[in-house]
PDB file of N, CA and C in Angstrom:
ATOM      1  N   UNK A   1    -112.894-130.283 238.382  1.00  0.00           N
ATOM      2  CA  UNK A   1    -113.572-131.074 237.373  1.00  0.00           C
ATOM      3  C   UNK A   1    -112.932-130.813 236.013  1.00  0.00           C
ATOM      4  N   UNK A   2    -112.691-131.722 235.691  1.00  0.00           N
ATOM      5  CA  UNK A   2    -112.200-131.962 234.370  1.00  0.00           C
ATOM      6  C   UNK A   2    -112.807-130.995 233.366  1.00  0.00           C
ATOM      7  N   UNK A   3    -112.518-130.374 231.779  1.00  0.00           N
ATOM      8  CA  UNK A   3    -113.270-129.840 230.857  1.00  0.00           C
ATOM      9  C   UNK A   3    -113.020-130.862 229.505  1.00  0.00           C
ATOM     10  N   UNK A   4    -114.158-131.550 229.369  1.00  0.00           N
ATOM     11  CA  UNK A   4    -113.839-132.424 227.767  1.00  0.00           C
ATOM     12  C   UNK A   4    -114.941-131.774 226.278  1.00  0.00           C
ATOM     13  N   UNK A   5    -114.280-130.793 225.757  1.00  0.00           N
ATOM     14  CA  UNK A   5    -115.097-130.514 224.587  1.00  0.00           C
ATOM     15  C   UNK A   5    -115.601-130.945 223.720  1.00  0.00           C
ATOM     16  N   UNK A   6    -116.091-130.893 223.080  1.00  0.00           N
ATOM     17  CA  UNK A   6    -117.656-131.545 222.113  1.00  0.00           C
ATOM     18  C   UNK A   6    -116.353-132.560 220.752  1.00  0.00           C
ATOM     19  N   UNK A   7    -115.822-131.692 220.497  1.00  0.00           N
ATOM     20  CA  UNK A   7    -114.747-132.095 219.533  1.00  0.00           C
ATOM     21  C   UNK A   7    -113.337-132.224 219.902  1.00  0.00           C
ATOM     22  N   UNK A   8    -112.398-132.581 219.210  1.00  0.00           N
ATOM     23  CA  UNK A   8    -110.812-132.660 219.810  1.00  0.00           C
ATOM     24  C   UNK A   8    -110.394-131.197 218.778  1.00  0.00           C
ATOM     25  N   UNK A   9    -109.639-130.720 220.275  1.00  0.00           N
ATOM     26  CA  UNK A   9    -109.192-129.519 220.310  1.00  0.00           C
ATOM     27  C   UNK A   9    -107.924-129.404 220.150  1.00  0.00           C
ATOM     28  N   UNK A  10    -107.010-128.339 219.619  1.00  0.00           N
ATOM     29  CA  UNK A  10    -105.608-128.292 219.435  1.00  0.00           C
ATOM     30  C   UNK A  10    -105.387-126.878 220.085  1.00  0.00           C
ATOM     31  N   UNK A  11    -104.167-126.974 220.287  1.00  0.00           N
ATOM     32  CA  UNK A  11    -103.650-125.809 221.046  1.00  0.00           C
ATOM     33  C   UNK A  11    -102.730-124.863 219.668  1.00  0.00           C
ATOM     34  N   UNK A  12    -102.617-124.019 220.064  1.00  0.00           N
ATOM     35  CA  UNK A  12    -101.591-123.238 219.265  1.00  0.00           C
ATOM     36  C   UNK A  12    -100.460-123.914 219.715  1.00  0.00           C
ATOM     37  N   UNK A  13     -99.127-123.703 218.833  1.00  0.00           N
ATOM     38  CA  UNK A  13     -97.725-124.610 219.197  1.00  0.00           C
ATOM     39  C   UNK A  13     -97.410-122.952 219.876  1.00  0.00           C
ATOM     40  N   UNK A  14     -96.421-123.955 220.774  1.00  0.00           N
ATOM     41  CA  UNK A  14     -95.455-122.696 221.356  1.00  0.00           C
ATOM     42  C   UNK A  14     -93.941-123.960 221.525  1.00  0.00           C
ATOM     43  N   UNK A  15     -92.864-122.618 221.519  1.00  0.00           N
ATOM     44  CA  UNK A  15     -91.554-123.096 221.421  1.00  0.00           C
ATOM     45  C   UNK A  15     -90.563-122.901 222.462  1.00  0.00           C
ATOM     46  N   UNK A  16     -89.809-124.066 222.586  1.00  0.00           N
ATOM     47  CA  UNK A  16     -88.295-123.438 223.520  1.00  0.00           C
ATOM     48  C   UNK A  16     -87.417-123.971 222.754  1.00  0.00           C
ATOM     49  N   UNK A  17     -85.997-123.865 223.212  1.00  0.00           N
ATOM     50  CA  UNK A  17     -84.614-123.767 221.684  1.00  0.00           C
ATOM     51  C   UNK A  17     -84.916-124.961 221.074  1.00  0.00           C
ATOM     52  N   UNK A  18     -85.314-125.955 221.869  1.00  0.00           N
ATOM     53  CA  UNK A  18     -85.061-127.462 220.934  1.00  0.00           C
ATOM     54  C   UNK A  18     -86.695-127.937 220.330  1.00  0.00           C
ATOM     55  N   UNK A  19     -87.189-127.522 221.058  1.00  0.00           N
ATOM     56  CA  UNK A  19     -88.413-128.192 220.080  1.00  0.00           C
ATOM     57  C   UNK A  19     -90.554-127.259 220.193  1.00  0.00           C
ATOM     58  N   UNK A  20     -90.727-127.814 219.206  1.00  0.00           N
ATOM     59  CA  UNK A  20     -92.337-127.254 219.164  1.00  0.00           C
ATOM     60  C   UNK A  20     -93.042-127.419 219.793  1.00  0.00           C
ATOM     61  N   UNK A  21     -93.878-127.679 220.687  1.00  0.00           N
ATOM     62  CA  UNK A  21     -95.071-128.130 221.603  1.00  0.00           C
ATOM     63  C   UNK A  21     -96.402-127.773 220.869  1.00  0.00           C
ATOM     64  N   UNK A  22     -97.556-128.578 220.856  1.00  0.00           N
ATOM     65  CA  UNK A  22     -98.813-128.305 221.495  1.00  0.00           C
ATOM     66  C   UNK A  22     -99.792-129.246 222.125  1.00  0.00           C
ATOM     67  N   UNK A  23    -100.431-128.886 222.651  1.00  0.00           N
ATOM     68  CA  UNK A  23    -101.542-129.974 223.602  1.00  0.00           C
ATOM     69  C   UNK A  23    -102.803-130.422 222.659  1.00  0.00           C
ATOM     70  N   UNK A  24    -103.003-131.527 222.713  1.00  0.00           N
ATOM     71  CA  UNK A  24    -104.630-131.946 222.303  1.00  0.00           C
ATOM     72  C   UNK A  24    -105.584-132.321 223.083  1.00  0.00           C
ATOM     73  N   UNK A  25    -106.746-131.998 222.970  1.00  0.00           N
ATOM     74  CA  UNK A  25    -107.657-131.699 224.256  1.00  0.00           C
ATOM     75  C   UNK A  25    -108.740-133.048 223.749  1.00  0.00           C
ATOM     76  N   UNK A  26    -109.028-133.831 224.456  1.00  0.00           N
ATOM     77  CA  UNK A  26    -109.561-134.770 223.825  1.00  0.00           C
ATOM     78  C   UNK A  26    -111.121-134.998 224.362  1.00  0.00           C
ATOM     79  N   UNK A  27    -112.202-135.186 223.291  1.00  0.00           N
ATOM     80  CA  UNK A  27    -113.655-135.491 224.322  1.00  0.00           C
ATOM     81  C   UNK A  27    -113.405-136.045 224.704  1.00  0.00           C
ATOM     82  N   UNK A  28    -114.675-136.631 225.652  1.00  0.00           N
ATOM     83  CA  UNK A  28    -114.649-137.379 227.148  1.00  0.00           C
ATOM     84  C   UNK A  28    -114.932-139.169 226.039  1.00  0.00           C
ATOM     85  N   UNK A  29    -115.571-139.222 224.843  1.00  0.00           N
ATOM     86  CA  UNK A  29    -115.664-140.793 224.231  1.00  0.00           C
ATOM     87  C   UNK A  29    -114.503-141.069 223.572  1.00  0.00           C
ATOM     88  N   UNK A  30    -113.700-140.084 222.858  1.00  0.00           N
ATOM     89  CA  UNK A  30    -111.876-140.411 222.582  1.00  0.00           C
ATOM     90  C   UNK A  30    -111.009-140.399 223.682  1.00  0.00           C
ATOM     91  N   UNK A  31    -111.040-140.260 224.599  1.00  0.00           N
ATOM     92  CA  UNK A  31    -110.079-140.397 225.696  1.00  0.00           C
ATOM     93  C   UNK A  31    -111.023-141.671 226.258  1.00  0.00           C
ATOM     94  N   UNK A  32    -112.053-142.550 226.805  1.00  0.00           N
ATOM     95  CA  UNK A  32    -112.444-143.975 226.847  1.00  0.00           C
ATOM     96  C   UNK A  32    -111.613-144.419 226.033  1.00  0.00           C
ATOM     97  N   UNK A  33    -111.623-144.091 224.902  1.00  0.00           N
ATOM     98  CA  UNK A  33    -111.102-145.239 224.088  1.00  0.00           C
ATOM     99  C   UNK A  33    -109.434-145.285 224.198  1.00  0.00           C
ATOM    100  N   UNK A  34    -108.704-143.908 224.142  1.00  0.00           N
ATOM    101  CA  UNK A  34    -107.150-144.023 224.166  1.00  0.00           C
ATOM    102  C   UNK A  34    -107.320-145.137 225.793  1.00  0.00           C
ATOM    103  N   UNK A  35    -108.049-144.798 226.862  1.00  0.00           N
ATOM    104  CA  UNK A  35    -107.635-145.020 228.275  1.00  0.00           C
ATOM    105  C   UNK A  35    -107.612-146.488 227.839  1.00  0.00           C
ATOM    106  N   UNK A  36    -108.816-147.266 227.144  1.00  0.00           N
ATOM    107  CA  UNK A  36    -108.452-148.354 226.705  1.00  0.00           C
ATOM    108  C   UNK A  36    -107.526-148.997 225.952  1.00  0.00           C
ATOM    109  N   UNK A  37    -106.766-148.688 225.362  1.00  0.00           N
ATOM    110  CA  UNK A  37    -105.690-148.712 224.087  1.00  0.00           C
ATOM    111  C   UNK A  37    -104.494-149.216 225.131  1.00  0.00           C
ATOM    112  N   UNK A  38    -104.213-147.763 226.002  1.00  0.00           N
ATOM    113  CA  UNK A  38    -102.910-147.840 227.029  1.00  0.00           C
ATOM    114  C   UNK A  38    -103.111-147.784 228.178  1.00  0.00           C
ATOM    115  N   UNK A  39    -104.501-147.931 228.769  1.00  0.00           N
ATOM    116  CA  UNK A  39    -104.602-147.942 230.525  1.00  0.00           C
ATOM    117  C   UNK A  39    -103.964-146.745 230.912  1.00  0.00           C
ATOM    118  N   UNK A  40    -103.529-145.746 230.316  1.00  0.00           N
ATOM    119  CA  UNK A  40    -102.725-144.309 231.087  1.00  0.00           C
ATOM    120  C   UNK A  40    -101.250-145.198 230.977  1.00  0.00           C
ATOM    121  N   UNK A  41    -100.951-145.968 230.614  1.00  0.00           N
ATOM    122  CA  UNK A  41     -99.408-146.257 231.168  1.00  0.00           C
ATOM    123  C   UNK A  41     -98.773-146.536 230.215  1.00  0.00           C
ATOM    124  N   UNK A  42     -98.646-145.667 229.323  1.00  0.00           N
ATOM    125  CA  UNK A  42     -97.921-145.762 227.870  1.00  0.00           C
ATOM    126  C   UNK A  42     -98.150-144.410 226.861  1.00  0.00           C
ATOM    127  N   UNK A  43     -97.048-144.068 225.896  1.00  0.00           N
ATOM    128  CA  UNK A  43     -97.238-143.026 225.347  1.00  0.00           C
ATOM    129  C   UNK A  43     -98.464-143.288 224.062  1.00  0.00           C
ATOM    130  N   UNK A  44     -98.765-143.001 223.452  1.00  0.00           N
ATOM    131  CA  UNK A  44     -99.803-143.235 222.112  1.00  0.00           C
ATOM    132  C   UNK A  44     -98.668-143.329 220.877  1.00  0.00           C
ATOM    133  N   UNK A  45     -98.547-144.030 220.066  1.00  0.00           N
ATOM    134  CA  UNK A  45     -98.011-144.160 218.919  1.00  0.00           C
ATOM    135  C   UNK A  45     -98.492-143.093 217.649  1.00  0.00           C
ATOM    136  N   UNK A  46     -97.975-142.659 216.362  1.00  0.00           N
ATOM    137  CA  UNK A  46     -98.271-142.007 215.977  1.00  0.00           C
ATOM    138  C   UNK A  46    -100.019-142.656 215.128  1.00  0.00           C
ATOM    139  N   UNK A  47     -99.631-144.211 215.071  1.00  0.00           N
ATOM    140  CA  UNK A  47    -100.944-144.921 214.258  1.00  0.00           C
ATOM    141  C   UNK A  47    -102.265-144.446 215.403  1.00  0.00           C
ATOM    142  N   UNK A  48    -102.038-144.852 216.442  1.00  0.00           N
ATOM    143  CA  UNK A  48    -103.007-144.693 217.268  1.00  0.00           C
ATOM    144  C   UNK A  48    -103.281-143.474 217.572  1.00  0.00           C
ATOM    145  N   UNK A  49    -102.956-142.245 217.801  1.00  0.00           N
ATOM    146  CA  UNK A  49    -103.216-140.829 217.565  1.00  0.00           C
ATOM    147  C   UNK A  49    -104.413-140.413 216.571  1.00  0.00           C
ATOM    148  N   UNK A  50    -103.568-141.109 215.397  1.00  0.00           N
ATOM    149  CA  UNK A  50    -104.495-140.936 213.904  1.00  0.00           C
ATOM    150  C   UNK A  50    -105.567-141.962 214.317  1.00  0.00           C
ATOM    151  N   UNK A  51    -106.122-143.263 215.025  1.00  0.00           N
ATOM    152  CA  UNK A  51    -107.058-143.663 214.770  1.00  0.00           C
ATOM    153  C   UNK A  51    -108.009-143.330 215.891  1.00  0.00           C
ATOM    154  N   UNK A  52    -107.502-142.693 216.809  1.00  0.00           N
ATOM    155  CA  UNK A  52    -108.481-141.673 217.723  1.00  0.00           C
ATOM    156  C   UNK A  52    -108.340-140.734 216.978  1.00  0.00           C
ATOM    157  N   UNK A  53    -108.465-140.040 215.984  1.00  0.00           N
ATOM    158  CA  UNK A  53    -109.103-138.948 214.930  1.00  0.00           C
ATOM    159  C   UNK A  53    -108.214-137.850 214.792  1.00  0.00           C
ATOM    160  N   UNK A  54    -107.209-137.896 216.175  1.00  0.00           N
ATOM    161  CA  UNK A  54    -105.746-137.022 216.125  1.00  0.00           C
ATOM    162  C   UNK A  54    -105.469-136.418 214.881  1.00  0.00           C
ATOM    163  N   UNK A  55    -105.510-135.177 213.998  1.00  0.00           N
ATOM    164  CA  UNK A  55    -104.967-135.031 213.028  1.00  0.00           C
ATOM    165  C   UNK A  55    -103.915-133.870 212.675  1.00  0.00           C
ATOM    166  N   UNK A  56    -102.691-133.947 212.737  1.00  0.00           N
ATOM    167  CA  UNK A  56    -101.303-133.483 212.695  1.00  0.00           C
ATOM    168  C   UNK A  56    -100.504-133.649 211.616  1.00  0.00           C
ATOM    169  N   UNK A  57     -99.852-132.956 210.949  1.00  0.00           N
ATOM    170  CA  UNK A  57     -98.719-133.225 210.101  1.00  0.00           C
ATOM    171  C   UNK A  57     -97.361-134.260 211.165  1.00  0.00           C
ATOM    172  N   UNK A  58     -96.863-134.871 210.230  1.00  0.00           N
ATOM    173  CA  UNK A  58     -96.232-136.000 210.150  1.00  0.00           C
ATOM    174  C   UNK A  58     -95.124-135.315 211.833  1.00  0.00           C
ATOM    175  N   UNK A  59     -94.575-135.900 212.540  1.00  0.00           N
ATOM    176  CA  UNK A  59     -93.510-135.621 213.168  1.00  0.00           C
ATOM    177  C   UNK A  59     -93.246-135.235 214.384  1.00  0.00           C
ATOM    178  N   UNK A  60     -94.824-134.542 215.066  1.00  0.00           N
ATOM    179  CA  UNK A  60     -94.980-135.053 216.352  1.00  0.00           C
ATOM    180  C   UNK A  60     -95.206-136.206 217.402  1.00  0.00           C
ATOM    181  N   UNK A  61     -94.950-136.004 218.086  1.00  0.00           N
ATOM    182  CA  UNK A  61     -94.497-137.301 218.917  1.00  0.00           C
ATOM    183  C   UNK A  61     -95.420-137.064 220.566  1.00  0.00           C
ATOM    184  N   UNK A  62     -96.098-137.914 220.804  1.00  0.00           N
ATOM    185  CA  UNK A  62     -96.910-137.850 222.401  1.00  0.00           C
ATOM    186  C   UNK A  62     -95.675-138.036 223.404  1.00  0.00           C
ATOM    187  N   UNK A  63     -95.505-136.979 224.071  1.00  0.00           N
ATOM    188  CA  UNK A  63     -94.105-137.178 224.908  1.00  0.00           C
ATOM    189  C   UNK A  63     -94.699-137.116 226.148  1.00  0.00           C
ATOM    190  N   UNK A  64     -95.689-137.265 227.061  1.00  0.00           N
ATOM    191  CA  UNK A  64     -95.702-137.065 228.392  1.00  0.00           C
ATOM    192  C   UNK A  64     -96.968-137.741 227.867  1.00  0.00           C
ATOM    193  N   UNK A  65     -97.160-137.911 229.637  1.00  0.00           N
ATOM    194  CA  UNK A  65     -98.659-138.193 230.418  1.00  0.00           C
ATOM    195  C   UNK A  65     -98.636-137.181 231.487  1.00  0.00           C
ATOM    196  N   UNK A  66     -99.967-136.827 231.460  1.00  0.00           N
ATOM    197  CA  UNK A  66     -99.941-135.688 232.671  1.00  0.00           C
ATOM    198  C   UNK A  66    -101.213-136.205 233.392  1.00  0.00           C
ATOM    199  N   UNK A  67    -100.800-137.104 234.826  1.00  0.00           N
ATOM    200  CA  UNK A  67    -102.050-137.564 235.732  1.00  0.00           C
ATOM    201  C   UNK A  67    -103.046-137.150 235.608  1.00  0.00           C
ATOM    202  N   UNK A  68    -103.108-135.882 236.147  1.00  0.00           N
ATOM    203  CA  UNK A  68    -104.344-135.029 236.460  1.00  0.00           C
ATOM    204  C   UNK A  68    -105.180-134.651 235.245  1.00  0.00           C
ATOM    205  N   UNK A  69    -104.664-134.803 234.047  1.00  0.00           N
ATOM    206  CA  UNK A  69    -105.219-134.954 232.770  1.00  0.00           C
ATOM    207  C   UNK A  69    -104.993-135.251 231.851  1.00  0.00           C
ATOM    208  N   UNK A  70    -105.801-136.519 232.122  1.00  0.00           N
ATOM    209  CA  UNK A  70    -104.825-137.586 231.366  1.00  0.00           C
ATOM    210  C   UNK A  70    -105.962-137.779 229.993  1.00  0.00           C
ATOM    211  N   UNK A  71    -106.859-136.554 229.650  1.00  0.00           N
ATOM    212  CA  UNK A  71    -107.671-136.363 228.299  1.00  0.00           C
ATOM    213  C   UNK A  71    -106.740-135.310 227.480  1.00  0.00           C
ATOM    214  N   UNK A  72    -106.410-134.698 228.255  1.00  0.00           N
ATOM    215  CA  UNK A  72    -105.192-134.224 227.373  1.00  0.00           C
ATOM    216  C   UNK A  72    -103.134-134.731 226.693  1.00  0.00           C
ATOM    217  N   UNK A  73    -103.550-134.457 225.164  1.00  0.00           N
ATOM    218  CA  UNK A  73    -102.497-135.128 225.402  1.00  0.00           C
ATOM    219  C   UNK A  73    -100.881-134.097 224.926  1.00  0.00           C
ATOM    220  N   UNK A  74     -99.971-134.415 225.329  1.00  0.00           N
ATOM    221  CA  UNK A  74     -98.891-133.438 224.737  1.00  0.00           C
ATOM    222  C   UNK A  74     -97.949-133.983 224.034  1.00  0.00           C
ATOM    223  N   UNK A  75     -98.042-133.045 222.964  1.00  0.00           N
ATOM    224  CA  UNK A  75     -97.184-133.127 221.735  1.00  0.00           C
ATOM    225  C   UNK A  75     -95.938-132.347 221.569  1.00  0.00           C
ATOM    226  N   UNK A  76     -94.536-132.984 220.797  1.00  0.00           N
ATOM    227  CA  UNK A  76     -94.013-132.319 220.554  1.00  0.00           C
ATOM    228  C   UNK A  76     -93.329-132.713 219.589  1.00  0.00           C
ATOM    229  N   UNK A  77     -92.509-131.732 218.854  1.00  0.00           N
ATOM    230  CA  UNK A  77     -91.127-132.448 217.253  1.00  0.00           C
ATOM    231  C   UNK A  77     -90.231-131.236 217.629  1.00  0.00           C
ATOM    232  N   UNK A  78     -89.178-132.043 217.168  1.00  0.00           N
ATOM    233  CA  UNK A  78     -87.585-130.915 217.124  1.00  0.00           C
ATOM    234  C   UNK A  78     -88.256-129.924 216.209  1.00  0.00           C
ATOM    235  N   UNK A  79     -87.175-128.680 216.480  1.00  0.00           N
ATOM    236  CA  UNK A  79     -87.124-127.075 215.925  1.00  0.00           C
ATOM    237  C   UNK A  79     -86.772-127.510 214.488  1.00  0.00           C
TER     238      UNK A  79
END
C-alpha cells in the first residue's frame, strides 16, 4: 500500500558525478490532479510542478516515472 502524506514532502538531495537528485512525495489530492494533467505518460513540466504547489529553486527537471509510484516524483539538475 502506497504512503501519501498530509502535505508534499521533499527528500534530502543526494549526488552521483553528474548530477543532484531528490524525490517529491506527493498527497494522495496532488497526485489526482498531476494523474490528470499527464495520465502517468509524460514527464511534468517545470510550470506544472509549480502549479501542483511543487516548490524548488529554478533547475530541476522531473526525469523519470516510477510505475509503482507514480505519487512520487523524481527530480534532478546537473552538478
Amino acid at each position: 500500500m502506497s504512503f501519501y502524506p498530509e502535505d508534499i514532502e521533499y527528500s534530502e538531495k543526494y549526488d552521483d558525478d553528474e548530477f543532484t537528485y531528490r524525490h517529491v512525495v506527493l498527497p494522495k489530492s496532488v497526485a489526482a490532479a498531476m494523474h490528470k494533467l499527464t495520465q502517468c505518460k509524460r514527464l511534468l513540466t517545470e510550470h506544472e510542478c509549480e502549479s501542483l504547489g511543487v516548490q524548488q529553486s529554478s533547475g530541476w527537471v522531473h526525469y523519470a516515472i516510477h510505475p509503482p509510484e507514480l505519487h512520487i516524483l523524481l527530480f534532478r539538475r546537473p552538478k
